[in-house]
PDB file of N, CA and C in Angstrom:
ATOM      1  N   UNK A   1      -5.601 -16.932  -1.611  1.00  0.00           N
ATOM      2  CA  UNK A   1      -6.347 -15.697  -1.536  1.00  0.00           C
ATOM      3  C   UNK A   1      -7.024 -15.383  -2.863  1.00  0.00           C
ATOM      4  N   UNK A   2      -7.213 -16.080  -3.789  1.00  0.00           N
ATOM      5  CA  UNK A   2      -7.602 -16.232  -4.955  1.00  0.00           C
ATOM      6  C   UNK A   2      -8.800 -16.270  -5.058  1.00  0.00           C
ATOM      7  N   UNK A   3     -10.129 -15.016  -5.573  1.00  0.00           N
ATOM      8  CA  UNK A   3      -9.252 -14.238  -6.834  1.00  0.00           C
ATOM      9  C   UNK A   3      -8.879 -12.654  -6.048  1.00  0.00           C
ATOM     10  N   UNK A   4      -8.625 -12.328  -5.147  1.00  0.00           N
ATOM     11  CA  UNK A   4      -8.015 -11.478  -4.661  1.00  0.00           C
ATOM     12  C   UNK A   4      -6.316 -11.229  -4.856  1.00  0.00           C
ATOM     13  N   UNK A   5      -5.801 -10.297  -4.902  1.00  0.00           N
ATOM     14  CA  UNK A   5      -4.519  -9.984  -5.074  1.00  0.00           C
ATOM     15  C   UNK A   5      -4.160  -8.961  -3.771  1.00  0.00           C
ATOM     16  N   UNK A   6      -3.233  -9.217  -2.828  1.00  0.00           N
ATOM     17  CA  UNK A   6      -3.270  -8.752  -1.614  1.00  0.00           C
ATOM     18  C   UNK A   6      -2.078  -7.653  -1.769  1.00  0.00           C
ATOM     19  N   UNK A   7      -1.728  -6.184  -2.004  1.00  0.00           N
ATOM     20  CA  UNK A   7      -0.971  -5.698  -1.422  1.00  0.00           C
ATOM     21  C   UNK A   7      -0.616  -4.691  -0.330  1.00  0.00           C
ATOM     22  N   UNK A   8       0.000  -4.562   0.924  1.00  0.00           N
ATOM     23  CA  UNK A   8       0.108  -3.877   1.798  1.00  0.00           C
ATOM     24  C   UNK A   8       1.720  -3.590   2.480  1.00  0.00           C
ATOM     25  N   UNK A   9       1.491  -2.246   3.540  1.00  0.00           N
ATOM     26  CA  UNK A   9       2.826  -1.937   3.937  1.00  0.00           C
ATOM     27  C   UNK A   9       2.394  -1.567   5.379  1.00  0.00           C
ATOM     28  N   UNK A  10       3.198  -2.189   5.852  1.00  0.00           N
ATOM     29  CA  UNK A  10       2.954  -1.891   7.769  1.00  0.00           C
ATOM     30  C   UNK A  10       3.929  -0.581   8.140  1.00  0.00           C
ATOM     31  N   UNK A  11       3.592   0.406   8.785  1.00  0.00           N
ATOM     32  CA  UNK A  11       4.872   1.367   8.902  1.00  0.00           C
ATOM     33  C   UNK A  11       3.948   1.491  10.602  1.00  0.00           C
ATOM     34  N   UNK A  12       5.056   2.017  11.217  1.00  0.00           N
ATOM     35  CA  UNK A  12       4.844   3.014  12.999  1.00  0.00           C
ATOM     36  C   UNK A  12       3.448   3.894  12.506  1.00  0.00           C
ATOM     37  N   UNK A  13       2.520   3.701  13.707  1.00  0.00           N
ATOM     38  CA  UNK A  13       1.561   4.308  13.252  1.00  0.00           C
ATOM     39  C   UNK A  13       1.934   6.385  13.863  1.00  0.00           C
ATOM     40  N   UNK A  14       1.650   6.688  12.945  1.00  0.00           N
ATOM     41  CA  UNK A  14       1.958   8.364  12.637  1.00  0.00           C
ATOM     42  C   UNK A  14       0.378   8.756  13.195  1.00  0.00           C
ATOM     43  N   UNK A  15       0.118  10.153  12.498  1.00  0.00           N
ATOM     44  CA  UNK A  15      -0.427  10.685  13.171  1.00  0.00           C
ATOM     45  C   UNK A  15      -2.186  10.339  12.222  1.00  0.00           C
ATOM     46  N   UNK A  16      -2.068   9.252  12.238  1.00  0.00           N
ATOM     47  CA  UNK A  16      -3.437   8.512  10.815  1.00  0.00           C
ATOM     48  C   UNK A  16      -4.571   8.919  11.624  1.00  0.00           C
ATOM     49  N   UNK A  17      -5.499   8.909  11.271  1.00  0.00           N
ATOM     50  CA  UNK A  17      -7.234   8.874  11.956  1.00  0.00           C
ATOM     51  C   UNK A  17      -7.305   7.828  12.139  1.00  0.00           C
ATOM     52  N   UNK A  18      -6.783   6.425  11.487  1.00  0.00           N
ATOM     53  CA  UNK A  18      -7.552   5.402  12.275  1.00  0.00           C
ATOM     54  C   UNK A  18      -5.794   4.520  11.549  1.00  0.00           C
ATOM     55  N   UNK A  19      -6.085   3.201  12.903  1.00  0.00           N
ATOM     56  CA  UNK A  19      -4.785   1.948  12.151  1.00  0.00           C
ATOM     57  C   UNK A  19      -4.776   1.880  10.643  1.00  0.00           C
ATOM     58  N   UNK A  20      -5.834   1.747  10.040  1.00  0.00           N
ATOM     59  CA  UNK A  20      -5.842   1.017   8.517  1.00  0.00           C
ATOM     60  C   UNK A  20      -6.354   1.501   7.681  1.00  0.00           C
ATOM     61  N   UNK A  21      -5.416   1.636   5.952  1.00  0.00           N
ATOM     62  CA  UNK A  21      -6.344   2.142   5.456  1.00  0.00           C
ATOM     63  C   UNK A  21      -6.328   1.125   4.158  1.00  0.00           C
ATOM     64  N   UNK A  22      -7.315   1.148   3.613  1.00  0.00           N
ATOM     65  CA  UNK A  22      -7.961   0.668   2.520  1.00  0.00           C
ATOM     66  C   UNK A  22      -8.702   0.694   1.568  1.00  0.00           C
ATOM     67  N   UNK A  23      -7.814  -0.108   0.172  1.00  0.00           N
ATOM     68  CA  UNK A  23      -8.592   0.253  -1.298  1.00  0.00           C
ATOM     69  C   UNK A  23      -8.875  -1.076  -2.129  1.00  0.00           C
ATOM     70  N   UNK A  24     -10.130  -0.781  -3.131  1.00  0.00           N
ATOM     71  CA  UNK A  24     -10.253  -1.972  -3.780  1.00  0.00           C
ATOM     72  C   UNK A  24     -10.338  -0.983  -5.132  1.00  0.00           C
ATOM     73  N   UNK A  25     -10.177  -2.947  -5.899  1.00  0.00           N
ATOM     74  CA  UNK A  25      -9.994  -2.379  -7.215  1.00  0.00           C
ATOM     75  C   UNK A  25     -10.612  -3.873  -7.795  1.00  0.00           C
ATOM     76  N   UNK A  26     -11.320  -3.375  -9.060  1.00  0.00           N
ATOM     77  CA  UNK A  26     -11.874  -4.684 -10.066  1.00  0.00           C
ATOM     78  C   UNK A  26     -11.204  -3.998 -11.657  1.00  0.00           C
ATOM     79  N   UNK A  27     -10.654  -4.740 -12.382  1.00  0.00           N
ATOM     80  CA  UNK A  27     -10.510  -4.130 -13.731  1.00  0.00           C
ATOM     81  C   UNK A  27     -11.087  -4.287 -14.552  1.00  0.00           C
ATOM     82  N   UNK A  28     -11.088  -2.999 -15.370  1.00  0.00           N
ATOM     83  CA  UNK A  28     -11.729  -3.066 -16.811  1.00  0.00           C
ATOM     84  C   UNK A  28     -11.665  -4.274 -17.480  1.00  0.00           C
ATOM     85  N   UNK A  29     -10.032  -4.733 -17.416  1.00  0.00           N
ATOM     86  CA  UNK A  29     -10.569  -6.334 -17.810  1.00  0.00           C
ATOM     87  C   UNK A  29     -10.679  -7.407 -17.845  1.00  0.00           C
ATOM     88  N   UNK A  30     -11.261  -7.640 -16.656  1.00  0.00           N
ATOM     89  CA  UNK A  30     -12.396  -8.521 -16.491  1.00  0.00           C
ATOM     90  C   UNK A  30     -13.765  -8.046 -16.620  1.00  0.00           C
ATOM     91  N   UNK A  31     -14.345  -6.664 -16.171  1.00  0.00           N
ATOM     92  CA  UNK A  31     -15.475  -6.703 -15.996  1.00  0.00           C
ATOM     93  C   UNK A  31     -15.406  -5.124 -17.401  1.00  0.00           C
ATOM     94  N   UNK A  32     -15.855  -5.456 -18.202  1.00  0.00           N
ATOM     95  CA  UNK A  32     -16.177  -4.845 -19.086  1.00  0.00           C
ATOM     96  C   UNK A  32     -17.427  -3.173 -18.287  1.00  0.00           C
ATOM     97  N   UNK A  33     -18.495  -3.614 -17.759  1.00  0.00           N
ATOM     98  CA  UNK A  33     -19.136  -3.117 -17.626  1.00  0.00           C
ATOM     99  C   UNK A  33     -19.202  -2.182 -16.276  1.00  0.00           C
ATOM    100  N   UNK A  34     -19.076  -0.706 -15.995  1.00  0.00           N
ATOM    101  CA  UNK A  34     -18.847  -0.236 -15.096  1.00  0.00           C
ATOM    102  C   UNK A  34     -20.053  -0.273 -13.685  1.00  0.00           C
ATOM    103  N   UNK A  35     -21.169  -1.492 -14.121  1.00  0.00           N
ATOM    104  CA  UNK A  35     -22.077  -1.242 -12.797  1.00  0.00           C
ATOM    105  C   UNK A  35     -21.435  -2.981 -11.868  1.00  0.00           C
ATOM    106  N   UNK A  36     -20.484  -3.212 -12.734  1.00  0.00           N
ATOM    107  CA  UNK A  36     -20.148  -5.055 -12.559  1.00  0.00           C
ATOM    108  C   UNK A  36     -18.846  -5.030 -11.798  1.00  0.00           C
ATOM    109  N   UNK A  37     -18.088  -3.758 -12.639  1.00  0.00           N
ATOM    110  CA  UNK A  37     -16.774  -3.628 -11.195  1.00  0.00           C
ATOM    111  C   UNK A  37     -17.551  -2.831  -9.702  1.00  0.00           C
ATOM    112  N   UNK A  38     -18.487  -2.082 -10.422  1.00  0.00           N
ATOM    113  CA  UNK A  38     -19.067  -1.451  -8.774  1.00  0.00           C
ATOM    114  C   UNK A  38     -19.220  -2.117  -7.849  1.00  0.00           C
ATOM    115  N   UNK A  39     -20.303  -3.448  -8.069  1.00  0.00           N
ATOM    116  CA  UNK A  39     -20.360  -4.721  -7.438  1.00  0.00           C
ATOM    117  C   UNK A  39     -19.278  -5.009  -6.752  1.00  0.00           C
ATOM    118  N   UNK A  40     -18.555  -5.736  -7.605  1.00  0.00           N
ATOM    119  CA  UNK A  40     -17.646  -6.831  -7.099  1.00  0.00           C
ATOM    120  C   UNK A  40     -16.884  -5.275  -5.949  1.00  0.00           C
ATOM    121  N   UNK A  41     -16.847  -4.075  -6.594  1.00  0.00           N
ATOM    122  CA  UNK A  41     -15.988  -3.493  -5.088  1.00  0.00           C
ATOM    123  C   UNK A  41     -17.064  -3.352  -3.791  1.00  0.00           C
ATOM    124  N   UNK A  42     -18.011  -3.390  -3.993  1.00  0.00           N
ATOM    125  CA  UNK A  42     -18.773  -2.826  -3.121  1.00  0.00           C
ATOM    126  C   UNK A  42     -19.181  -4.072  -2.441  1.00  0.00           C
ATOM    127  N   UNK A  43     -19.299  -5.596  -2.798  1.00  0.00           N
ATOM    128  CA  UNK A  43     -18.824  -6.318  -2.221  1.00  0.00           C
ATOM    129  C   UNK A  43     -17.904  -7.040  -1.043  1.00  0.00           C
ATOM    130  N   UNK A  44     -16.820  -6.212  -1.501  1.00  0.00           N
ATOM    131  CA  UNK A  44     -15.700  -6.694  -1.224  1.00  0.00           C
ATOM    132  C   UNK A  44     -15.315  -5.394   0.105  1.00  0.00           C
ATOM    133  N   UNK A  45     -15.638  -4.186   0.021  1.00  0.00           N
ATOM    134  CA  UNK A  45     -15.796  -3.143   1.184  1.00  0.00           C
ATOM    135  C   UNK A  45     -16.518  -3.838   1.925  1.00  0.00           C
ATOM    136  N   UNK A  46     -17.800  -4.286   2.052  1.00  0.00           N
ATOM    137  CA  UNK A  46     -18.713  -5.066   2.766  1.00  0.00           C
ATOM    138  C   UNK A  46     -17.919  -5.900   3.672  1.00  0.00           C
ATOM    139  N   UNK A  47     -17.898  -7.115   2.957  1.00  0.00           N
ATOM    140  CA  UNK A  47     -17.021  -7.915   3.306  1.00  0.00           C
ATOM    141  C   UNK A  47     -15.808  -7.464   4.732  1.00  0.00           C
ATOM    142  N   UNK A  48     -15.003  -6.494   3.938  1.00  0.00           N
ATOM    143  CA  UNK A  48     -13.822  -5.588   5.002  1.00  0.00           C
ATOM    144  C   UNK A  48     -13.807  -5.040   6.280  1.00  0.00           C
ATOM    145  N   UNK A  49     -15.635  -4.556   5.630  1.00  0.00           N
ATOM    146  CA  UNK A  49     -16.197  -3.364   7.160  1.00  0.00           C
ATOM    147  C   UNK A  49     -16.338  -4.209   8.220  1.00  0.00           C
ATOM    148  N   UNK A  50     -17.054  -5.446   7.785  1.00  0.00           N
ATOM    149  CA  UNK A  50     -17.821  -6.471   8.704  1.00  0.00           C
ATOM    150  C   UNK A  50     -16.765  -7.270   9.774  1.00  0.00           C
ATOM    151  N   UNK A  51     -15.370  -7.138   9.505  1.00  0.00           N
ATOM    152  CA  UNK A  51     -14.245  -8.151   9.531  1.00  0.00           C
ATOM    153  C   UNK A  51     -12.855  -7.212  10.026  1.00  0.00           C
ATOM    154  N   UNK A  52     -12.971  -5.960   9.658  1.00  0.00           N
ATOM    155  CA  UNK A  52     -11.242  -4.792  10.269  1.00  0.00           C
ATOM    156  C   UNK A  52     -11.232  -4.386  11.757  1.00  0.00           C
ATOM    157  N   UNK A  53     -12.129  -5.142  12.420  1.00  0.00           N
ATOM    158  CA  UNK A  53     -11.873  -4.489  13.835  1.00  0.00           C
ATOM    159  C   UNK A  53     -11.083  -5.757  14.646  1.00  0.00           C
ATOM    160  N   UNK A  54     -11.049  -6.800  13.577  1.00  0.00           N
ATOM    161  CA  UNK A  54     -10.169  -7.858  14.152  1.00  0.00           C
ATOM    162  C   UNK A  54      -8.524  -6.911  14.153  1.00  0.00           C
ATOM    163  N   UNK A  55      -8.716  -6.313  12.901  1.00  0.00           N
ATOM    164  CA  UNK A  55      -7.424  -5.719  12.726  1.00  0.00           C
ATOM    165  C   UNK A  55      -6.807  -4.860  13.068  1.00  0.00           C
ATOM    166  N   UNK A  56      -8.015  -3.792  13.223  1.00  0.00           N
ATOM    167  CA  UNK A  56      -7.777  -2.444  14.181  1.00  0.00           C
ATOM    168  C   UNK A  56      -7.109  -2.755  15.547  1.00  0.00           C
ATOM    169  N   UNK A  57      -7.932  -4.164  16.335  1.00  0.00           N
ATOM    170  CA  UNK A  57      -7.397  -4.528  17.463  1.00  0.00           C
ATOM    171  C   UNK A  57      -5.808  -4.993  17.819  1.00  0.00           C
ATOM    172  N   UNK A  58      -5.589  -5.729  16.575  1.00  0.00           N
ATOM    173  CA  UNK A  58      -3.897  -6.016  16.236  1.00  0.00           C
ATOM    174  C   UNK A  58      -2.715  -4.892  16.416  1.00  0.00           C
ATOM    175  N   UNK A  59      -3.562  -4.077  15.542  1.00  0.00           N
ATOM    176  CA  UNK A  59      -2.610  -3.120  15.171  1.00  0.00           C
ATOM    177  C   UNK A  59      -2.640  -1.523  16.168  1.00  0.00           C
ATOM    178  N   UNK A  60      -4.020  -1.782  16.981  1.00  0.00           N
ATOM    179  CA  UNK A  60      -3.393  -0.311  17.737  1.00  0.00           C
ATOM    180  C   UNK A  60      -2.781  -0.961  18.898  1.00  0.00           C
ATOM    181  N   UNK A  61      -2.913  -2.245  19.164  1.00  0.00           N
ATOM    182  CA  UNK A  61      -1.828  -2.931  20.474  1.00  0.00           C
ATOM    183  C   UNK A  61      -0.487  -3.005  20.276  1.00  0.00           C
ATOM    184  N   UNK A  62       0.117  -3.083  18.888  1.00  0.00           N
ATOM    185  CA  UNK A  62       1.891  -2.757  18.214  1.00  0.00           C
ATOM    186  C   UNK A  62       1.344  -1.511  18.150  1.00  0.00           C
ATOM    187  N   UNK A  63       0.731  -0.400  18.078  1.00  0.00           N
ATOM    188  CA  UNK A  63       1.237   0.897  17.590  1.00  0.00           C
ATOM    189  C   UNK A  63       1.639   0.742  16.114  1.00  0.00           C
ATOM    190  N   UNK A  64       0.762   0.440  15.115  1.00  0.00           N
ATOM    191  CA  UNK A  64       1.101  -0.021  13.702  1.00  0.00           C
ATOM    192  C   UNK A  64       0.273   0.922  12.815  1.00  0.00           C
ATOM    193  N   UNK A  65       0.408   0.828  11.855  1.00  0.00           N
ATOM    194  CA  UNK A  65      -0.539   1.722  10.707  1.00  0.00           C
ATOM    195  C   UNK A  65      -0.245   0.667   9.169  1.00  0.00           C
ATOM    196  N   UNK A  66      -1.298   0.019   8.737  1.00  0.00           N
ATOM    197  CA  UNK A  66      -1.357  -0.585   7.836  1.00  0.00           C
ATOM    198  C   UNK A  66      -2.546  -0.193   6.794  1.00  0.00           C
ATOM    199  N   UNK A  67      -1.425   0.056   5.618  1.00  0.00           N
ATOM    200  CA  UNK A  67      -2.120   0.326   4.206  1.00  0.00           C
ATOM    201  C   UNK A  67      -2.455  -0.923   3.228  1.00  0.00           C
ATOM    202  N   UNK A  68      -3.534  -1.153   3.231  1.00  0.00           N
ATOM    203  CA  UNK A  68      -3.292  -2.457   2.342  1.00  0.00           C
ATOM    204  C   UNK A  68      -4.547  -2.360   0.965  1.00  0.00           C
ATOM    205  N   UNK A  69      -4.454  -2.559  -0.285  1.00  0.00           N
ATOM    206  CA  UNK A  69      -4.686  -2.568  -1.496  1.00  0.00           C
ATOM    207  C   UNK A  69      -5.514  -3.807  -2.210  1.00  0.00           C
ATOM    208  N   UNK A  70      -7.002  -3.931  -2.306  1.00  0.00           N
ATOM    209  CA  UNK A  70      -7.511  -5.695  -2.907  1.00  0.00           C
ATOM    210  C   UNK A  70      -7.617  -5.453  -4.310  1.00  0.00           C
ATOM    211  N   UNK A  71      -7.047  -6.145  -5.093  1.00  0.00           N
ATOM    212  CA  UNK A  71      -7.333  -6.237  -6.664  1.00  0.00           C
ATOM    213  C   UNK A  71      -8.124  -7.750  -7.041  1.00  0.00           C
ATOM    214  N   UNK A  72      -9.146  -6.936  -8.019  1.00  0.00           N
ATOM    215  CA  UNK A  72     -10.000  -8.339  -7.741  1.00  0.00           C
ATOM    216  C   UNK A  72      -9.379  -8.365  -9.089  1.00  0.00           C
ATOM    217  N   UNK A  73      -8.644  -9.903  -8.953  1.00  0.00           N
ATOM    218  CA  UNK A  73      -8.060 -10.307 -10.976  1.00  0.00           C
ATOM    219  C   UNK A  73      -9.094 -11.588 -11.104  1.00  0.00           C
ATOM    220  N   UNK A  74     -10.408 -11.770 -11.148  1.00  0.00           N
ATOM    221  CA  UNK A  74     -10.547 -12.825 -12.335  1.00  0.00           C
ATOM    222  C   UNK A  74     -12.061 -11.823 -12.672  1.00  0.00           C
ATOM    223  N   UNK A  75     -12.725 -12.895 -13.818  1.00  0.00           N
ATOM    224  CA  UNK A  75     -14.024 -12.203 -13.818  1.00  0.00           C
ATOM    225  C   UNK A  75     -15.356 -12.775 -13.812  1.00  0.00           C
ATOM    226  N   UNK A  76     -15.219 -13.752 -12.662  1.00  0.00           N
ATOM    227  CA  UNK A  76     -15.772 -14.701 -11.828  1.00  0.00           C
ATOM    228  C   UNK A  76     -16.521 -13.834 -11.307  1.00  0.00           C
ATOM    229  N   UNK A  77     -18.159 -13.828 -11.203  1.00  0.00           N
ATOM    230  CA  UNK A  77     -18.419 -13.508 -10.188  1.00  0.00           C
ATOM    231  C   UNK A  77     -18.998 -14.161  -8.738  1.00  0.00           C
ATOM    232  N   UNK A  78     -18.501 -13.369  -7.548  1.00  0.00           N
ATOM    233  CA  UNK A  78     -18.923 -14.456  -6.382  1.00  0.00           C
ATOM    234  C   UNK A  78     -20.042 -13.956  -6.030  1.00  0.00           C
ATOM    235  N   UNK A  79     -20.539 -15.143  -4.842  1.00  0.00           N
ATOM    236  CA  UNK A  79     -21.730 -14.216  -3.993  1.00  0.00           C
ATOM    237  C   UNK A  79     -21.054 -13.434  -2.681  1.00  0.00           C
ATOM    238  N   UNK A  80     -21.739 -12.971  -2.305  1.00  0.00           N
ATOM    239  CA  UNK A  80     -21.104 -12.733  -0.961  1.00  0.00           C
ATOM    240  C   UNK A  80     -20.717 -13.269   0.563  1.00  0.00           C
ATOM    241  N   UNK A  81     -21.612 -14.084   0.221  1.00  0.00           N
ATOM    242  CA  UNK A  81     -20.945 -15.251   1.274  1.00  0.00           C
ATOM    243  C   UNK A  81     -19.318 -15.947   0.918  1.00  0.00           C
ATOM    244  N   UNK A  82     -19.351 -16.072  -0.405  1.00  0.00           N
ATOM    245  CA  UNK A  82     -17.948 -16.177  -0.985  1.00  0.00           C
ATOM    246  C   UNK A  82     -16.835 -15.269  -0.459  1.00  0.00           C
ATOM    247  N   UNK A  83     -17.730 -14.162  -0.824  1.00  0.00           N
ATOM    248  CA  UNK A  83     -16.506 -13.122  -0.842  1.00  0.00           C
ATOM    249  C   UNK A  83     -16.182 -13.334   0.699  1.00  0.00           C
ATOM    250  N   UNK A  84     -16.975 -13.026   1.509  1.00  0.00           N
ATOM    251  CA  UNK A  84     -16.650 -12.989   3.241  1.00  0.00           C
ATOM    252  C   UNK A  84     -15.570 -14.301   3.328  1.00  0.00           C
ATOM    253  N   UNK A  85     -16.104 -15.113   3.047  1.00  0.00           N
ATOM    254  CA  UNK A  85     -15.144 -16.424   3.329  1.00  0.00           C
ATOM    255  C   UNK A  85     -13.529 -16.017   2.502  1.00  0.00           C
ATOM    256  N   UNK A  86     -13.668 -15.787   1.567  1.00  0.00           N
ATOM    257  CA  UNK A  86     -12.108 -14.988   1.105  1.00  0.00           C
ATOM    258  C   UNK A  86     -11.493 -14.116   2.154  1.00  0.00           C
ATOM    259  N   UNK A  87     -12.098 -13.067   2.653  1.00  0.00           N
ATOM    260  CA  UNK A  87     -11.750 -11.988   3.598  1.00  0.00           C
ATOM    261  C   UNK A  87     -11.608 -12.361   4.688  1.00  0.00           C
ATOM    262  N   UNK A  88     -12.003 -13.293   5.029  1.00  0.00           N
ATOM    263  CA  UNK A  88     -11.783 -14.314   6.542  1.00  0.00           C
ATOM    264  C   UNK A  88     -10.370 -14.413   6.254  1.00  0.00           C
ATOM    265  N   UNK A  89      -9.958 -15.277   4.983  1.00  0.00           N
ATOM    266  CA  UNK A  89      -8.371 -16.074   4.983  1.00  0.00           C
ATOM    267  C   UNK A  89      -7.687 -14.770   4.385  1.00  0.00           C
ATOM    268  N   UNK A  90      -8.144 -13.774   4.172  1.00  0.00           N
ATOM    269  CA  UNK A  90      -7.052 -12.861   3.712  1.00  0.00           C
ATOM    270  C   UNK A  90      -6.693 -12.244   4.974  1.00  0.00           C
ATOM    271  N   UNK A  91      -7.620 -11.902   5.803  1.00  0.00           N
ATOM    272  CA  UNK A  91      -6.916 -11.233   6.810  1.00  0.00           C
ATOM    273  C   UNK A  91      -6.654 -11.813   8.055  1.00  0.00           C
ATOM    274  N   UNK A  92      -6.723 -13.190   7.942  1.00  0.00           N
ATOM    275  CA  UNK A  92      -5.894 -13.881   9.037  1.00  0.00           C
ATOM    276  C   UNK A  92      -4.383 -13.997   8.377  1.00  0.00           C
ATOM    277  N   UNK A  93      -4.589 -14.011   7.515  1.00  0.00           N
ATOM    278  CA  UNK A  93      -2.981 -13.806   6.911  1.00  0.00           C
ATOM    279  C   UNK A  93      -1.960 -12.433   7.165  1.00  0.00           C
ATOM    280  N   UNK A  94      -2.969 -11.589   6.957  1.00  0.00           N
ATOM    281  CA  UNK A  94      -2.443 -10.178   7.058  1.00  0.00           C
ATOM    282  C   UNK A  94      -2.246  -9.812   8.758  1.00  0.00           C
ATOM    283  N   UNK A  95      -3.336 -11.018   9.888  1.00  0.00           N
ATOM    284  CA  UNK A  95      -2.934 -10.625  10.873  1.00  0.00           C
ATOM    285  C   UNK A  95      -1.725 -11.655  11.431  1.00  0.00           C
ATOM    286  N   UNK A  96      -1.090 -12.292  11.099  1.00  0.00           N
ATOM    287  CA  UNK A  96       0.010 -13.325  10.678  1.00  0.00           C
ATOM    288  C   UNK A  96       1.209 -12.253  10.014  1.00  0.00           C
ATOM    289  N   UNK A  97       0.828 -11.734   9.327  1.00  0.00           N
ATOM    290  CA  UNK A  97       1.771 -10.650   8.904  1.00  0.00           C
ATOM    291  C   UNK A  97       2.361  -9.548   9.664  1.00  0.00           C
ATOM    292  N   UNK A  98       1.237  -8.708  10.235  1.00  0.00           N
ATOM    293  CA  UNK A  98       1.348  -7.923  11.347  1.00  0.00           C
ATOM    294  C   UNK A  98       1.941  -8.016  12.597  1.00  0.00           C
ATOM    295  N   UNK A  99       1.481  -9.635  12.983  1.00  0.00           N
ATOM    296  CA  UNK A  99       2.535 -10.090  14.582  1.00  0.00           C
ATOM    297  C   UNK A  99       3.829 -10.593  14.241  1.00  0.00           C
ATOM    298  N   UNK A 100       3.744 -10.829  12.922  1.00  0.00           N
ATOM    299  CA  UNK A 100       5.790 -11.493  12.363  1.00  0.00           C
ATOM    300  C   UNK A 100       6.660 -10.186  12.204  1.00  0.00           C
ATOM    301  N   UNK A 101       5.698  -8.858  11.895  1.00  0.00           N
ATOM    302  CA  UNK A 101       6.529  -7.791  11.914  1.00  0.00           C
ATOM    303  C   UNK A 101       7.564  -6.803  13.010  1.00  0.00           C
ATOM    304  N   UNK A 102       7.021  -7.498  14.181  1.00  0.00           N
ATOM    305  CA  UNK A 102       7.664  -7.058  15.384  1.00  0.00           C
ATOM    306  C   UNK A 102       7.039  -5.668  15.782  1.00  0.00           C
ATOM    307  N   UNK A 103       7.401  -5.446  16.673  1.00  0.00           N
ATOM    308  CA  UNK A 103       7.229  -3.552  17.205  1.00  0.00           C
ATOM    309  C   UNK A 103       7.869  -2.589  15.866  1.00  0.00           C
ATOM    310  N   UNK A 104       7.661  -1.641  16.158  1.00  0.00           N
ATOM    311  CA  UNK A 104       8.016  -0.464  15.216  1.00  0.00           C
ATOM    312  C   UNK A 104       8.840   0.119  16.032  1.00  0.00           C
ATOM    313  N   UNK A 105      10.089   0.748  14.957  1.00  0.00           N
ATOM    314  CA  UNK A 105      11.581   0.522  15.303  1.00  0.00           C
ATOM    315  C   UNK A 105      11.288   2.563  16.192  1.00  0.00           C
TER     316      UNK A 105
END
């Protein structure tokens, strides 16, 4: 999942507006310059929007609510075709994650 850093928590979905929620993050350091982390997040939302209804679909069929967190750690920059192809294998993982978690207790 590299250079992404994946963290998330699956809980019973409560009373949320929608299954999933989600945040990105680029750091100061790597990207020195604040229009260069904008990018790489605004990127990487792109990327997410185009690609979470695989997930939405997962997760309102368990009755799930998943929070999950992207930290971009290098200071590489990609294109966006890159990035999509990252977000492909991150969230087939995360939906691999979601069906190993079972029903909500």
């Amino acid at each position: 999942m590299f250079p992404y850093k994946v963290i998330f928590r699956i809980q019973p979905l409560a009373s949320a507006p929608a299954p999933a929620q989600a945040g990105f993050s680029a750091s100061k350091r790597y990207f020195k310059h604040a229009a260069d982390r904008n990018r790489v997040k605004r990127l990487s939302r792109e990327a997410y929007r185009l690609r979470k209804h695989e997930l939405y679909e997962l997760l309102e069929a368990r009755g799930l609510h998943l929070q999950v967190f992207f930290l971009y750690s290098t200071s590489k920059n990609l294109s966006f075709e890159e990035v999509q192809d990252k977000f492909s294998l991150i969230l087939k993982k995360l939906k691999s994650a979601i069906a190993q978690s079972g029903e909500p207790a």
